[in-house]
Protein backbone atom coordinates (compact mmCIF):
# COMPACT_ATOMS: atom_id res chain seq x y z
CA UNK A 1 -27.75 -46.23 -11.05
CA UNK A 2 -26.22 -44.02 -13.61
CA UNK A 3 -27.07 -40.83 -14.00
CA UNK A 4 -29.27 -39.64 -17.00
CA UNK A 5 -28.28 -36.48 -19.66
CA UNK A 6 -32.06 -35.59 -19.61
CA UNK A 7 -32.67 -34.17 -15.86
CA UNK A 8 -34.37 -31.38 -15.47
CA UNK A 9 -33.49 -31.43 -11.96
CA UNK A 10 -30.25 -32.23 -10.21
CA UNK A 11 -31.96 -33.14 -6.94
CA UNK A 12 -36.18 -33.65 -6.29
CA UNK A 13 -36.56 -34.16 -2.37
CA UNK A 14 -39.29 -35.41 -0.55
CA UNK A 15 -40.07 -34.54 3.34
CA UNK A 16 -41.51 -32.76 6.33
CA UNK A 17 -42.82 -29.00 4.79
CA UNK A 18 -42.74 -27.09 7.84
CA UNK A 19 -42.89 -23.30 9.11
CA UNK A 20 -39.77 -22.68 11.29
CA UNK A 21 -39.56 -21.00 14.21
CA UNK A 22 -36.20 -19.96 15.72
CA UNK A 23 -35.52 -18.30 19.66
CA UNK A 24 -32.77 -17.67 21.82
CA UNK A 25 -33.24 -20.27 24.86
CA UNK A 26 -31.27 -20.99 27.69
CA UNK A 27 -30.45 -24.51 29.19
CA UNK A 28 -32.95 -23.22 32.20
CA UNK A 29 -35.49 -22.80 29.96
CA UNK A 30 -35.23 -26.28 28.46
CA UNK A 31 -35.64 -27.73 31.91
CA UNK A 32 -38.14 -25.80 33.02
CA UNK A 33 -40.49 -26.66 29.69
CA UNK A 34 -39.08 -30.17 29.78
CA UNK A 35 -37.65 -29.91 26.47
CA UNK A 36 -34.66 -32.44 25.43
CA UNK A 37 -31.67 -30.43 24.73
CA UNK A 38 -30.10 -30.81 20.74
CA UNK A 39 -33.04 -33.56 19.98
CA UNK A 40 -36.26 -33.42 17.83
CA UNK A 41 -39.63 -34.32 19.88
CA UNK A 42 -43.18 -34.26 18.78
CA UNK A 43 -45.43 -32.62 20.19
CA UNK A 44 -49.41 -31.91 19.47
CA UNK A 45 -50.70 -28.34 18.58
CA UNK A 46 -51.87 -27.87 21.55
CA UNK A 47 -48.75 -28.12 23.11
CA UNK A 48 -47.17 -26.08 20.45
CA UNK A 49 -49.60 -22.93 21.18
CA UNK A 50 -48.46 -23.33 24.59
CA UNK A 51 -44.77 -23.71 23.87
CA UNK A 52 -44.67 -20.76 21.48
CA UNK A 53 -46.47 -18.45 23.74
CA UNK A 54 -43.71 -18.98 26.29
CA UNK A 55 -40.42 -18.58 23.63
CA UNK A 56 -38.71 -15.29 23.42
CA UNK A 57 -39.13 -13.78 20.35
CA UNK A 58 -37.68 -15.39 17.63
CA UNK A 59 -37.45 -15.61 13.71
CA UNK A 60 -40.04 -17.36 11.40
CA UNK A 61 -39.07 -18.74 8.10
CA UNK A 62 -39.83 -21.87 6.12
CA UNK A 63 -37.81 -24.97 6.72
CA UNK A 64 -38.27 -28.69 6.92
CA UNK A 65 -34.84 -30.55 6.70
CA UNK A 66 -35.11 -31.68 2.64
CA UNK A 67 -37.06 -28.32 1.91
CA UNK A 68 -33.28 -26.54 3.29
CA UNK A 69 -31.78 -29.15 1.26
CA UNK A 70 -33.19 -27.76 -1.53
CA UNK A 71 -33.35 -24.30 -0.68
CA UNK A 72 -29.63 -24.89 -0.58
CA UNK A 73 -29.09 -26.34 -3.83
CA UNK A 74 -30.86 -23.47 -5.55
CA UNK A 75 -28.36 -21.09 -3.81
CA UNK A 76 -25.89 -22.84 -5.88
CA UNK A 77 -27.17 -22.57 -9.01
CA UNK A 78 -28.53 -25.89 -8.90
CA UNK A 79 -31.94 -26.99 -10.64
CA UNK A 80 -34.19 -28.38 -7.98
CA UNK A 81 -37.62 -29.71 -7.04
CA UNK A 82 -39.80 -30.51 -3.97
CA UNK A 83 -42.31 -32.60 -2.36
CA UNK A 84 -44.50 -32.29 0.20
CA UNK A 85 -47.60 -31.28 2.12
CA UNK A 86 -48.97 -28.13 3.39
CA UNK A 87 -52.82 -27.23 4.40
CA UNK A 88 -54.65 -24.54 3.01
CA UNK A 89 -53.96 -22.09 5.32
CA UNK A 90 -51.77 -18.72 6.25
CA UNK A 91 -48.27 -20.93 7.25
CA UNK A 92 -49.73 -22.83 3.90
CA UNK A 93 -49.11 -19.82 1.87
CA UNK A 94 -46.56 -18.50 3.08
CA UNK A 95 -44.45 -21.61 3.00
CA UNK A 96 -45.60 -22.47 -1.04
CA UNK A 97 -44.53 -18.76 -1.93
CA UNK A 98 -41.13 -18.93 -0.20
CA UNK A 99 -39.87 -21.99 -1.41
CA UNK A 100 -41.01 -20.91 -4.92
CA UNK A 101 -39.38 -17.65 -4.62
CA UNK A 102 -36.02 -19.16 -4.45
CA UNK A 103 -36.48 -21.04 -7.56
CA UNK A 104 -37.78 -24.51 -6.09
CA UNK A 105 -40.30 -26.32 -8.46
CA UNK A 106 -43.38 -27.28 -5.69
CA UNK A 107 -46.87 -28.19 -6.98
CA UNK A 108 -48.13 -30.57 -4.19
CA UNK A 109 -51.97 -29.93 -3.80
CA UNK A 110 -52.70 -28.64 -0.09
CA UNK A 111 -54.53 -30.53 2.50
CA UNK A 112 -58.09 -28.83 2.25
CA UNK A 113 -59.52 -31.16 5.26
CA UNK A 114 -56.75 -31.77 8.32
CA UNK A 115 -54.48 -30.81 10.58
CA UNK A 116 -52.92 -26.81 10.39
CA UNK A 117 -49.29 -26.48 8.41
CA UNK A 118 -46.97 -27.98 10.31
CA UNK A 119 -44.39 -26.00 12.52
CA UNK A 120 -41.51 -26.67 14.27
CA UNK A 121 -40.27 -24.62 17.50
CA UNK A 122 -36.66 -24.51 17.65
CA UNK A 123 -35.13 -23.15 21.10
CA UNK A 124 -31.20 -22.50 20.51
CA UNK A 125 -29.03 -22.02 23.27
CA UNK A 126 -25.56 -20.00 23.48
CA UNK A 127 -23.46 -23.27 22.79
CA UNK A 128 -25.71 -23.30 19.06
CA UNK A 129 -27.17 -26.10 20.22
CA UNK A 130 -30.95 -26.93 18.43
CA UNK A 131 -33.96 -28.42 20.80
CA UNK A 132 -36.85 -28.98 18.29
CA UNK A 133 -40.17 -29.18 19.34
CA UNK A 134 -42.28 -30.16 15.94
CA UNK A 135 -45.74 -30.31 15.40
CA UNK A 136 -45.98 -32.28 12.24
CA UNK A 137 -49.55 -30.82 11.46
CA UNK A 138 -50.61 -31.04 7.24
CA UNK A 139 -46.67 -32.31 6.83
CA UNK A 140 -46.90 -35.89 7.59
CA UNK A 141 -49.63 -37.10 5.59
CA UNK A 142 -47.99 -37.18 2.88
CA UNK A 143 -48.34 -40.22 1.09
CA UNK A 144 -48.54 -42.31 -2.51
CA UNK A 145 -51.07 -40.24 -4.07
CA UNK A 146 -48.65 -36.76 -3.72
CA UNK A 147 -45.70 -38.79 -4.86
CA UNK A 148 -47.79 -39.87 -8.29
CA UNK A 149 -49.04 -36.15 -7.91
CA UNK A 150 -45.36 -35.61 -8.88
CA UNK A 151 -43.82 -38.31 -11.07
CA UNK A 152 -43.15 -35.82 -13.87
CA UNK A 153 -40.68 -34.14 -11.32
CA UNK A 154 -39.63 -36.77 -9.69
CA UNK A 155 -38.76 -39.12 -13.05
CA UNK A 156 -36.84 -36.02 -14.08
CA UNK A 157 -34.71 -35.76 -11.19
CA UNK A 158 -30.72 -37.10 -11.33
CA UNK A 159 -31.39 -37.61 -7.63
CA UNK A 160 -34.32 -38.59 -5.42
CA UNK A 161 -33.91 -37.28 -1.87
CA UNK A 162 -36.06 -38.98 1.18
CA UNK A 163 -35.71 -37.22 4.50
CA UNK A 164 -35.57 -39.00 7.60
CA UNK A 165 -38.33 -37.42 9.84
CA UNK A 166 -41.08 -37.70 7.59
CA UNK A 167 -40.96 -41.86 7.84
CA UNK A 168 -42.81 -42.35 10.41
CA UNK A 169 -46.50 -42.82 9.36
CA UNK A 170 -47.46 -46.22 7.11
CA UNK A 171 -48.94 -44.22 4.35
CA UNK A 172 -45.48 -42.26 3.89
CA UNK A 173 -43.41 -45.58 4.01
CA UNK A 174 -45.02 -46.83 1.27
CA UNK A 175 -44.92 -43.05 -0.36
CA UNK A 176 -41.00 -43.53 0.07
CA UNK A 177 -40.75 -47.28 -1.60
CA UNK A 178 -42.88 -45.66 -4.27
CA UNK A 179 -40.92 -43.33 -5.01
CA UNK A 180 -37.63 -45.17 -4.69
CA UNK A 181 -39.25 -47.62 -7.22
CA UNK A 182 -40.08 -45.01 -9.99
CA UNK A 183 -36.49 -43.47 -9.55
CA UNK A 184 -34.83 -47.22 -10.02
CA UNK A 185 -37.18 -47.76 -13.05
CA UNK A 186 -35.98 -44.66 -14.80
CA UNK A 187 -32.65 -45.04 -13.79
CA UNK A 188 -32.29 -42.79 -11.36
CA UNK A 189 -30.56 -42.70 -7.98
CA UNK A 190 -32.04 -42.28 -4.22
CA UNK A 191 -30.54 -40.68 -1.47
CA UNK A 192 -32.10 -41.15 1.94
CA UNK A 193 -30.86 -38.78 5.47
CA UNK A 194 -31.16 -40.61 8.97
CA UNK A 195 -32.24 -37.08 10.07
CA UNK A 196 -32.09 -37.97 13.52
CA UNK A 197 -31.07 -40.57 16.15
CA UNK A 198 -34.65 -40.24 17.31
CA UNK A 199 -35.89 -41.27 14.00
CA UNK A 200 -33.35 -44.34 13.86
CA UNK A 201 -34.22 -45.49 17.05
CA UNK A 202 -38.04 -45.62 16.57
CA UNK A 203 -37.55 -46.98 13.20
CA UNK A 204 -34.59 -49.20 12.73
CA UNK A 205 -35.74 -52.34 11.10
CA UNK A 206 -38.00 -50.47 8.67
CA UNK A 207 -34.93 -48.22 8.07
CA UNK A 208 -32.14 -51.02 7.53
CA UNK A 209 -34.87 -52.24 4.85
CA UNK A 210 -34.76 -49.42 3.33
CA UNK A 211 -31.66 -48.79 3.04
CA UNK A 212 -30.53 -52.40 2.06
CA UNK A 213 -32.95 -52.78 -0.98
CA UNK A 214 -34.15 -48.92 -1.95
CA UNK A 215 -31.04 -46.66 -1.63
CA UNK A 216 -28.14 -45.97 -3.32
CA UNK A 217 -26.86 -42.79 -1.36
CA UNK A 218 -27.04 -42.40 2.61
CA UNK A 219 -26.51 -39.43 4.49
CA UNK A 220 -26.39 -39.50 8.42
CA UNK A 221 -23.94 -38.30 11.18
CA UNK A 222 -21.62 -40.16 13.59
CA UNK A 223 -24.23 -41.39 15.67
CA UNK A 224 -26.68 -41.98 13.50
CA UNK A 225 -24.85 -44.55 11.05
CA UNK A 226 -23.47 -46.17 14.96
CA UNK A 227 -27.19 -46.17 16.17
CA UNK A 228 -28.40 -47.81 12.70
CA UNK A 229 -26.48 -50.69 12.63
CA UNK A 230 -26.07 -50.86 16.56
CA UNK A 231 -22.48 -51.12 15.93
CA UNK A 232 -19.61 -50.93 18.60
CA UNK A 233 -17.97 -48.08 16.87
CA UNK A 234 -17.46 -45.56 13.92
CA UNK A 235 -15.41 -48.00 11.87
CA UNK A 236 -17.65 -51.18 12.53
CA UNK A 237 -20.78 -49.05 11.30
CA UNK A 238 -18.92 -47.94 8.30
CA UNK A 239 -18.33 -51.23 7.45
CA UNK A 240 -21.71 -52.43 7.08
CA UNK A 241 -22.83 -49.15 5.65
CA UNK A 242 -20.69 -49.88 2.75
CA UNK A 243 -22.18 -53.19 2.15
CA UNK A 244 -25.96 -51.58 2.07
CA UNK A 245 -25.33 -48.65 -0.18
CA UNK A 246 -23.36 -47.25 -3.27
CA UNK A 247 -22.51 -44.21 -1.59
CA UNK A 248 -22.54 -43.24 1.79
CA UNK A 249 -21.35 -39.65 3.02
CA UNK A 250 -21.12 -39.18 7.55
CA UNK A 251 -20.85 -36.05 9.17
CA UNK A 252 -18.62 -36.11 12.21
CA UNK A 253 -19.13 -32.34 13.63
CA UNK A 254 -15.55 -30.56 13.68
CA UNK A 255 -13.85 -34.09 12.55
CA UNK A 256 -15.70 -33.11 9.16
CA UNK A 257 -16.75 -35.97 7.03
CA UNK A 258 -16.45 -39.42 5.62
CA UNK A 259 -17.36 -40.33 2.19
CA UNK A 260 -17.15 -43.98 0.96
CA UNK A 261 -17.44 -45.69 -2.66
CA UNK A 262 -16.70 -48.69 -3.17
CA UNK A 263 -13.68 -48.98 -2.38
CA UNK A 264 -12.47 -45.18 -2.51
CA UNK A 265 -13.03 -43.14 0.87
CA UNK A 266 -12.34 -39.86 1.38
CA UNK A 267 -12.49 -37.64 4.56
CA UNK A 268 -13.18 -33.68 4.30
CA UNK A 269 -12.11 -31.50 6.69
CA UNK A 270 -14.08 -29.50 8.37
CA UNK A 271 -14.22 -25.68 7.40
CA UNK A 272 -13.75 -23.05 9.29
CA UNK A 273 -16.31 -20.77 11.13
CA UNK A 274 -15.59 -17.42 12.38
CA UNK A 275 -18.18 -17.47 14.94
CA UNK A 276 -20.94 -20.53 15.67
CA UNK A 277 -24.19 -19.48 16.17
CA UNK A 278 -26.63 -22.02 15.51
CA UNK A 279 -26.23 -25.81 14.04
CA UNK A 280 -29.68 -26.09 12.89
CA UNK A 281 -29.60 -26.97 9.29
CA UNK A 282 -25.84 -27.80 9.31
CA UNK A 283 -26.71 -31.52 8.46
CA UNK A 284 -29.31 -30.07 5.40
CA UNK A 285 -26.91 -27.90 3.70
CA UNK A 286 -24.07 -30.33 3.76
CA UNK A 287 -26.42 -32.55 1.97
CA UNK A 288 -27.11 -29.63 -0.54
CA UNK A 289 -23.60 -29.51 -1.47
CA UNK A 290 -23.05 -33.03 -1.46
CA UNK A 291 -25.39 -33.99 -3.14
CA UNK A 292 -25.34 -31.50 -5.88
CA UNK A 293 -22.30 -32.57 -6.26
CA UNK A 294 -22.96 -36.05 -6.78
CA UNK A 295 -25.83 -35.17 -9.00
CA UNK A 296 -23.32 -33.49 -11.37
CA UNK A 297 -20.76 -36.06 -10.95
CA UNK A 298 -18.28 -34.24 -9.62
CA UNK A 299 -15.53 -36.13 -7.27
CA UNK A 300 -16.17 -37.64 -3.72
CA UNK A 301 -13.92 -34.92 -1.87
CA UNK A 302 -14.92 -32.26 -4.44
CA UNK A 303 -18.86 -32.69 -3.29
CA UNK A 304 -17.70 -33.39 0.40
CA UNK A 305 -15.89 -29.79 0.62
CA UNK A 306 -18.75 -28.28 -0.82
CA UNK A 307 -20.79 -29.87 1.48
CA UNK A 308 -18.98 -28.41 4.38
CA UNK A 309 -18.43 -25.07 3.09
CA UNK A 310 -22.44 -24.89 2.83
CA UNK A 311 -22.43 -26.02 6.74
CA UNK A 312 -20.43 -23.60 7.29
CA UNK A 313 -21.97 -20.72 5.92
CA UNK A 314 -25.46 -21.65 7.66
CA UNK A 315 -24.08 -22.22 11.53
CA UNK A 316 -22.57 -19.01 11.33
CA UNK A 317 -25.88 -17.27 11.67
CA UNK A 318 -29.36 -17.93 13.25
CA UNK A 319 -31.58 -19.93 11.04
CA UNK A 320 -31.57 -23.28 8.68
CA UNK A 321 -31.24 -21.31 5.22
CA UNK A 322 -28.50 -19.08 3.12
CA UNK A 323 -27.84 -15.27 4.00
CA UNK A 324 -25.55 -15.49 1.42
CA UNK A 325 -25.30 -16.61 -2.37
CA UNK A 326 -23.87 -20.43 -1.91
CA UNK A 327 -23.36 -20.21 -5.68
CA UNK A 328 -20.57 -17.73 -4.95
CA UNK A 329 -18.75 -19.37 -1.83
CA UNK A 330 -18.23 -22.39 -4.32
CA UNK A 331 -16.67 -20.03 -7.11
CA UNK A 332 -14.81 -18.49 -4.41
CA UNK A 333 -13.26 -22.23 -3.76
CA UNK A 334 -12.53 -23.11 -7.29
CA UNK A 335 -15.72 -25.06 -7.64
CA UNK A 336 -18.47 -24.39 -10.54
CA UNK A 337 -21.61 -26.02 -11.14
CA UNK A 338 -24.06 -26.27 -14.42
């Protein structure tokens, strides 16, 4: 699609709106609670009382993987906008106010009648690995009605971003194709992340469906694209990728990234990091960059570098959100957005 002059977004994303919850684990630990190390698992809330009870303190904040996104793109300057669902409750609050603070447009009416906000327990070990533990909660039911709820927003957007992890439930498959159908009707573009190998495992067909007739931007890592298309390597899954999808950016750790077009592809080194202290988020803040820069049209390794310097600046310290002003790492590197 071609991007539209009106926006008054860059980027609207819709996903999982969960409280985070960050500790200091060690490999031990993980074995002993049965946890699978650098994965996502669901769990009940049940289990998640438990689980939490037994962590070493840690730090709370709100998160969700498109919610960083976006938390992310704000840093830089960018104009952005979010869906999705919280209940009426303390984590409720606390999550509405925090994404608003930081300059995120978020109206989604809250659950009144369900499951608690949604919360995800993230044990991180000294090699910054992430083992998430999520109880989904209020966050997964979103569905068509919240993405009507906001089609003001979301026909306003440059880009429409669909995270991974929240397609899992029937109700928000057909709250993605809705939303990929309003962004196609008013010309805009939509991006979808794999979010997880978990995710593409449990959901490939639906997800190659997707991605063949509702997206024009993909975002996944190494594995992911590999596990997608249950391709033999890197290069055969590229291959198909670029048959499915406009653009398709793939994050290969300290290899960086690869981002095809057509027939342009670009890789982007990865940048440096002083010290690593925790990968979660590193995925959701290269998209921030990315695709902020893709919003704005700005070129493939342009978008790609600022991409990586936002991974950078988040797995240098605990937690899936900027310490610092992203706005002013890109300035520092020679790259301005509007």
């Amino acid at each position: 699609m071609t991007p539209m002059s009106d926006a008054r977004f860059d980027v609207l994303a819709v996903g999982n709106a969960i409280v985070d919850v960050l500790s200091p684990a060690t490999d031990a630990f993980l074995a002993a609670e049965g946890i699978a190390k650098d994965a996502m698992t669901l769990i009940d809330e049940d289990r998640a009382r438990t689980l939490y009870a037994r962590m070493q303190p840690g730090k709370e904040a709100s998160g969700g993987s498109a919610a960083n996104t976006v938390a992310g793109i704000a840093s830089l300057g960018g104009k952005a906008a979010y869906i999705g669902k919280v209940a009426d409750d303390q984590l409720g609050e606390i999550f509405t106010h925090d994404i608003r603070t930081i300059g995120v447009h978020f109206d989604t009416p809250p659950l009144t009648d369900g499951p608690a906000t949604a919360r995800c327990l993230i044990n991180v070990t000294p090699d910054a690995g992430r083992s998430m533990s999520t109880f989904l909660g209020a966050a997964a039911l979103v569905t068509e009605k919240d993405v009507a709820a906001g089609a003001d927003a979301l026909q306003a957007s440059e880009i429409i971003y669909l995270e991974g992890y929240l397609f899992d439930r029937e109700e928000a498959k057909r709250g993605y194709v809705a939303a990929a159908e309003m962004a196609a009707a008013h010309k805009r573009r939509t991006a979808l992340t794999l979010s997880d190998v978990f995710c593409v495992e449990r959901h490939r067909a639906a997800f190659r469906h997707l991605v063949a007739h509702h997206i024009d931007i993909l975002l996944a890592n190494e594995a992911e694209i590999i596990a997608l298309y249950e391709a033999s390597d890197f290069d055969a899954a590229m291959a198909q990728v670029r048959k499915d999808v406009a653009i398709v950016a793939v994050t290969r750790s300290e290899k960086g990234a690869v981002i095809a077009r057509g027939d342009e592809m670009v890789t982007v080194a990865a940048e440096p990091v002083t010290q690593l202290v925790d990968t979660t988020g590193a995925g959701d803040l290269f998209a921030a960059g990315f695709l902020l820069g893709i919003a704005q049209e700005k070129p493939l390794a342009e978008a790609g570098r600022m991409g990586a310097i936002c991974a950078a600046e988040v797995i240098s310290h605990y937690g899936a959100r900027p310490e610092i002003s992203l706005k002013t790492l890109a300035e520092t590197a020679g790259i301005a957005f509007e």
